[in-house]
C-alpha atoms as a PDB file:
ATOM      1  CA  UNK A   1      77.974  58.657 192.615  1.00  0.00           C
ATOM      2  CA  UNK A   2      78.596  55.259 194.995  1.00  0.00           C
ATOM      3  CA  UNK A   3      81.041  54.029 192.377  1.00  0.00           C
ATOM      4  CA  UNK A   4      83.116  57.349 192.074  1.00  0.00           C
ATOM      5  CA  UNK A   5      81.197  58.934 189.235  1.00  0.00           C
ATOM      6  CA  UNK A   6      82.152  62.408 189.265  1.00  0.00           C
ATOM      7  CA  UNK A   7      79.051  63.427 187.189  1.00  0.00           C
ATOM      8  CA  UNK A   8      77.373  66.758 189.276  1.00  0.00           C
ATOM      9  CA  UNK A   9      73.355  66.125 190.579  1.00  0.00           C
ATOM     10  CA  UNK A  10      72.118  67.824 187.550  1.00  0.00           C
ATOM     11  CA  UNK A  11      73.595  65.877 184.999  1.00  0.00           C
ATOM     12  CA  UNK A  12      71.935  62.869 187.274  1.00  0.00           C
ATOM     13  CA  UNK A  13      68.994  64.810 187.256  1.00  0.00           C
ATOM     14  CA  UNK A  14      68.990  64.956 183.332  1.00  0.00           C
ATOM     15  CA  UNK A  15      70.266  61.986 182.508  1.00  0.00           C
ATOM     16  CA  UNK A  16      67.062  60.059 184.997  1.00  0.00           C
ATOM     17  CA  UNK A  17      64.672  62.410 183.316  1.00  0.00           C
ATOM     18  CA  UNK A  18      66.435  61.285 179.833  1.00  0.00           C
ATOM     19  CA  UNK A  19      66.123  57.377 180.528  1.00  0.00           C
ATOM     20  CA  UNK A  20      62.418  57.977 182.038  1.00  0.00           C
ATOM     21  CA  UNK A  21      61.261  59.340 178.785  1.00  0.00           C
ATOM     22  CA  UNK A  22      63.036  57.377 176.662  1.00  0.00           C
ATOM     23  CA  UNK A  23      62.268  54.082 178.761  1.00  0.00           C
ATOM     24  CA  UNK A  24      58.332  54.894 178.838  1.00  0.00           C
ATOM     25  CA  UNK A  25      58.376  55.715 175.364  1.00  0.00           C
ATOM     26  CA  UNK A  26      59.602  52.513 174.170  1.00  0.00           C
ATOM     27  CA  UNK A  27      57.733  50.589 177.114  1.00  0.00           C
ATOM     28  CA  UNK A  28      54.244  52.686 176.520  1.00  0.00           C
ATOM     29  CA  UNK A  29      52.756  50.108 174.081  1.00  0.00           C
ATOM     30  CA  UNK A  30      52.910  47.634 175.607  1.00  0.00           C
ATOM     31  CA  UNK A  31      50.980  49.137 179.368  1.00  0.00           C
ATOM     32  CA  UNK A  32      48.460  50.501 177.103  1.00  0.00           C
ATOM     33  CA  UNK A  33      47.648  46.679 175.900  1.00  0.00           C
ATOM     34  CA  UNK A  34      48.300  45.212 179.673  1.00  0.00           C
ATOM     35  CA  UNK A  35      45.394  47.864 180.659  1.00  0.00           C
ATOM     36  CA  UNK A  36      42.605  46.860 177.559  1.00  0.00           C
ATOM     37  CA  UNK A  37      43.257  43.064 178.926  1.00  0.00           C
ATOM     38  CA  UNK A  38      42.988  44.202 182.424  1.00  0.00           C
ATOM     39  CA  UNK A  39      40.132  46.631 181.541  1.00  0.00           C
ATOM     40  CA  UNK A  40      38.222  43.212 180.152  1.00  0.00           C
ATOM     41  CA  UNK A  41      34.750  42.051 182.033  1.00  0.00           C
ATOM     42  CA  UNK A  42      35.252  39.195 184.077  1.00  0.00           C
ATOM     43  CA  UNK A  43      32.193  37.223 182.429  1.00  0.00           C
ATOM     44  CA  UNK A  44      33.200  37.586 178.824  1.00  0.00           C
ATOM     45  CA  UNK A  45      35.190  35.528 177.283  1.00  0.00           C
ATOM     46  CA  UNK A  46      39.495  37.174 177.446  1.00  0.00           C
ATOM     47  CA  UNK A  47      40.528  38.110 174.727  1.00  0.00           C
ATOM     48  CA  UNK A  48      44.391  37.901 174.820  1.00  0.00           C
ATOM     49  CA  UNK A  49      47.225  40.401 174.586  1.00  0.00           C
ATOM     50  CA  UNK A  50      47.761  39.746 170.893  1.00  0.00           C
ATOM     51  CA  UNK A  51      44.720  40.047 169.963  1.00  0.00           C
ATOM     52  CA  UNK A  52      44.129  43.579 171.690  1.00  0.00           C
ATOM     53  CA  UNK A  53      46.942  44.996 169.833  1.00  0.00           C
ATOM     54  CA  UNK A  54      45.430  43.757 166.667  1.00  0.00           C
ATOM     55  CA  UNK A  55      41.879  45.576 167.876  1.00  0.00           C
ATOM     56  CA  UNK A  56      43.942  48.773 168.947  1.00  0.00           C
ATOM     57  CA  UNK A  57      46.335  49.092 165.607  1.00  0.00           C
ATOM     58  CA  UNK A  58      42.659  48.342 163.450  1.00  0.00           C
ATOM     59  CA  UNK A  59      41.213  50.797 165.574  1.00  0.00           C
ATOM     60  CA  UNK A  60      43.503  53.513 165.246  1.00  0.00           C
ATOM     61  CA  UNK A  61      46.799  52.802 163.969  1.00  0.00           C
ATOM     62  CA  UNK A  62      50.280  53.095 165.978  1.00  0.00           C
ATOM     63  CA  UNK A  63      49.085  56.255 166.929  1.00  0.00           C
ATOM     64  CA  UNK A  64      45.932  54.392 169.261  1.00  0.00           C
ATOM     65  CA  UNK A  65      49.373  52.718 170.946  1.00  0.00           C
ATOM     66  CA  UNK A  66      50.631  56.108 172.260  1.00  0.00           C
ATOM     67  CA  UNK A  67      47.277  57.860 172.991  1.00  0.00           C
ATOM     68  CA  UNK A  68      47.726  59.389 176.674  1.00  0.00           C
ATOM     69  CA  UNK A  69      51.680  59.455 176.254  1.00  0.00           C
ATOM     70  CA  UNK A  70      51.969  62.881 176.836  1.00  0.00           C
ATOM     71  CA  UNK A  71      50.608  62.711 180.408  1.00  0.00           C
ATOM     72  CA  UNK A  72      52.953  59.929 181.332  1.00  0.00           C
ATOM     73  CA  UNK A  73      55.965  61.644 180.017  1.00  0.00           C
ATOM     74  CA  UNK A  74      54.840  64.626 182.158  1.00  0.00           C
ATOM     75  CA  UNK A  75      54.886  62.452 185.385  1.00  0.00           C
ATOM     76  CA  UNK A  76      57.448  59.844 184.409  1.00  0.00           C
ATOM     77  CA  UNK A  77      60.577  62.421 183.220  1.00  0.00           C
ATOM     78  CA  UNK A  78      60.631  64.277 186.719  1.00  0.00           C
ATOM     79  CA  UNK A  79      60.567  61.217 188.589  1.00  0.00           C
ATOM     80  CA  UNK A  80      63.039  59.068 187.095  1.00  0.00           C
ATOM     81  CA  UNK A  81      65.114  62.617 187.370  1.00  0.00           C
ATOM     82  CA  UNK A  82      64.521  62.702 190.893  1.00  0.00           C
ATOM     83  CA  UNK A  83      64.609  58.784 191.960  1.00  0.00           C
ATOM     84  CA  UNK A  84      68.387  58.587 189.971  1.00  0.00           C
ATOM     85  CA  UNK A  85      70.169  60.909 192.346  1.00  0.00           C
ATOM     86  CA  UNK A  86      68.269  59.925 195.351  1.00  0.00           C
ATOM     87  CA  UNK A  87      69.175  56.116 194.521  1.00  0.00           C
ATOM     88  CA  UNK A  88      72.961  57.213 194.108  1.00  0.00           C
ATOM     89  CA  UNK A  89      72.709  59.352 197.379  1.00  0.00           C
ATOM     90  CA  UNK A  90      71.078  56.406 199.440  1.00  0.00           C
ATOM     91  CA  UNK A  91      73.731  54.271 197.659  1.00  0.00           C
ATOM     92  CA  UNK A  92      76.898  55.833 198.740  1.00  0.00           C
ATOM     93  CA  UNK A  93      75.840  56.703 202.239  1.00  0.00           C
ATOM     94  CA  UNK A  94      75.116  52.816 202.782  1.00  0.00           C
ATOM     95  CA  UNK A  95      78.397  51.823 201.138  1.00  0.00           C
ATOM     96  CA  UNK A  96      80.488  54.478 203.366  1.00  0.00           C
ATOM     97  CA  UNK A  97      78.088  53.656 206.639  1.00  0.00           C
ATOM     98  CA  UNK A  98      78.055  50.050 205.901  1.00  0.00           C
ATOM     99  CA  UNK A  99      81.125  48.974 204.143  1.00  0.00           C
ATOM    100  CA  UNK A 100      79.935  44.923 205.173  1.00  0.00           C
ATOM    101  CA  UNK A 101      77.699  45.245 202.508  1.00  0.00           C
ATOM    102  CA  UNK A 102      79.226  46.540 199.645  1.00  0.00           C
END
């Protein structure tokens, strides 16, 4: 990489995939409560983030938290392994083409 990782593009490739999964996984939660507030009519009265989760976990358990995880995993793995390599790419050309600004 830019900082003189000697790691090889598919270890990069695995280890964005790895940190996608992992990071939606533990982040997942959380969007699917940000999109039941969002998903609120405007004329009702909000009902707030905490209370949401309460509605979801009574509605379905942790398991109502993750519905639809699959889905993002299939999207989010192959481009967080993608956008890792192409970020450390893009980094080192700018650092060697650009030295100012490293």
């Amino acid at each position: 990489g830019a900082s003189g990782s000697s790691a090889p593009w598919w270890a990069k490739v695995i280890s964005g995939a790895t940190a996608g999964v992992v990071g939606w996984t533990v982040i997942y939660p959380l969007d699917v409560i940000k999109s039941v507030v969002q998903a609120q009519p405007i004329a009702s009265p909000r009902a707030s983030s905490l209370h949401c989760a309460q509605m979801l976990l009574k509605e379905g358990g942790v398991a109502r938290l993750y519905r639809g995880l699959g889905y993002t995993l299939i999207r989010g793995g192959p481009v967080a392994g993608v956008v890792l390599p192409c970020y450390d790419v893009s980094l080192a050309l700018l650092q060697r083409n650009f030295p100012s600004l490293a």
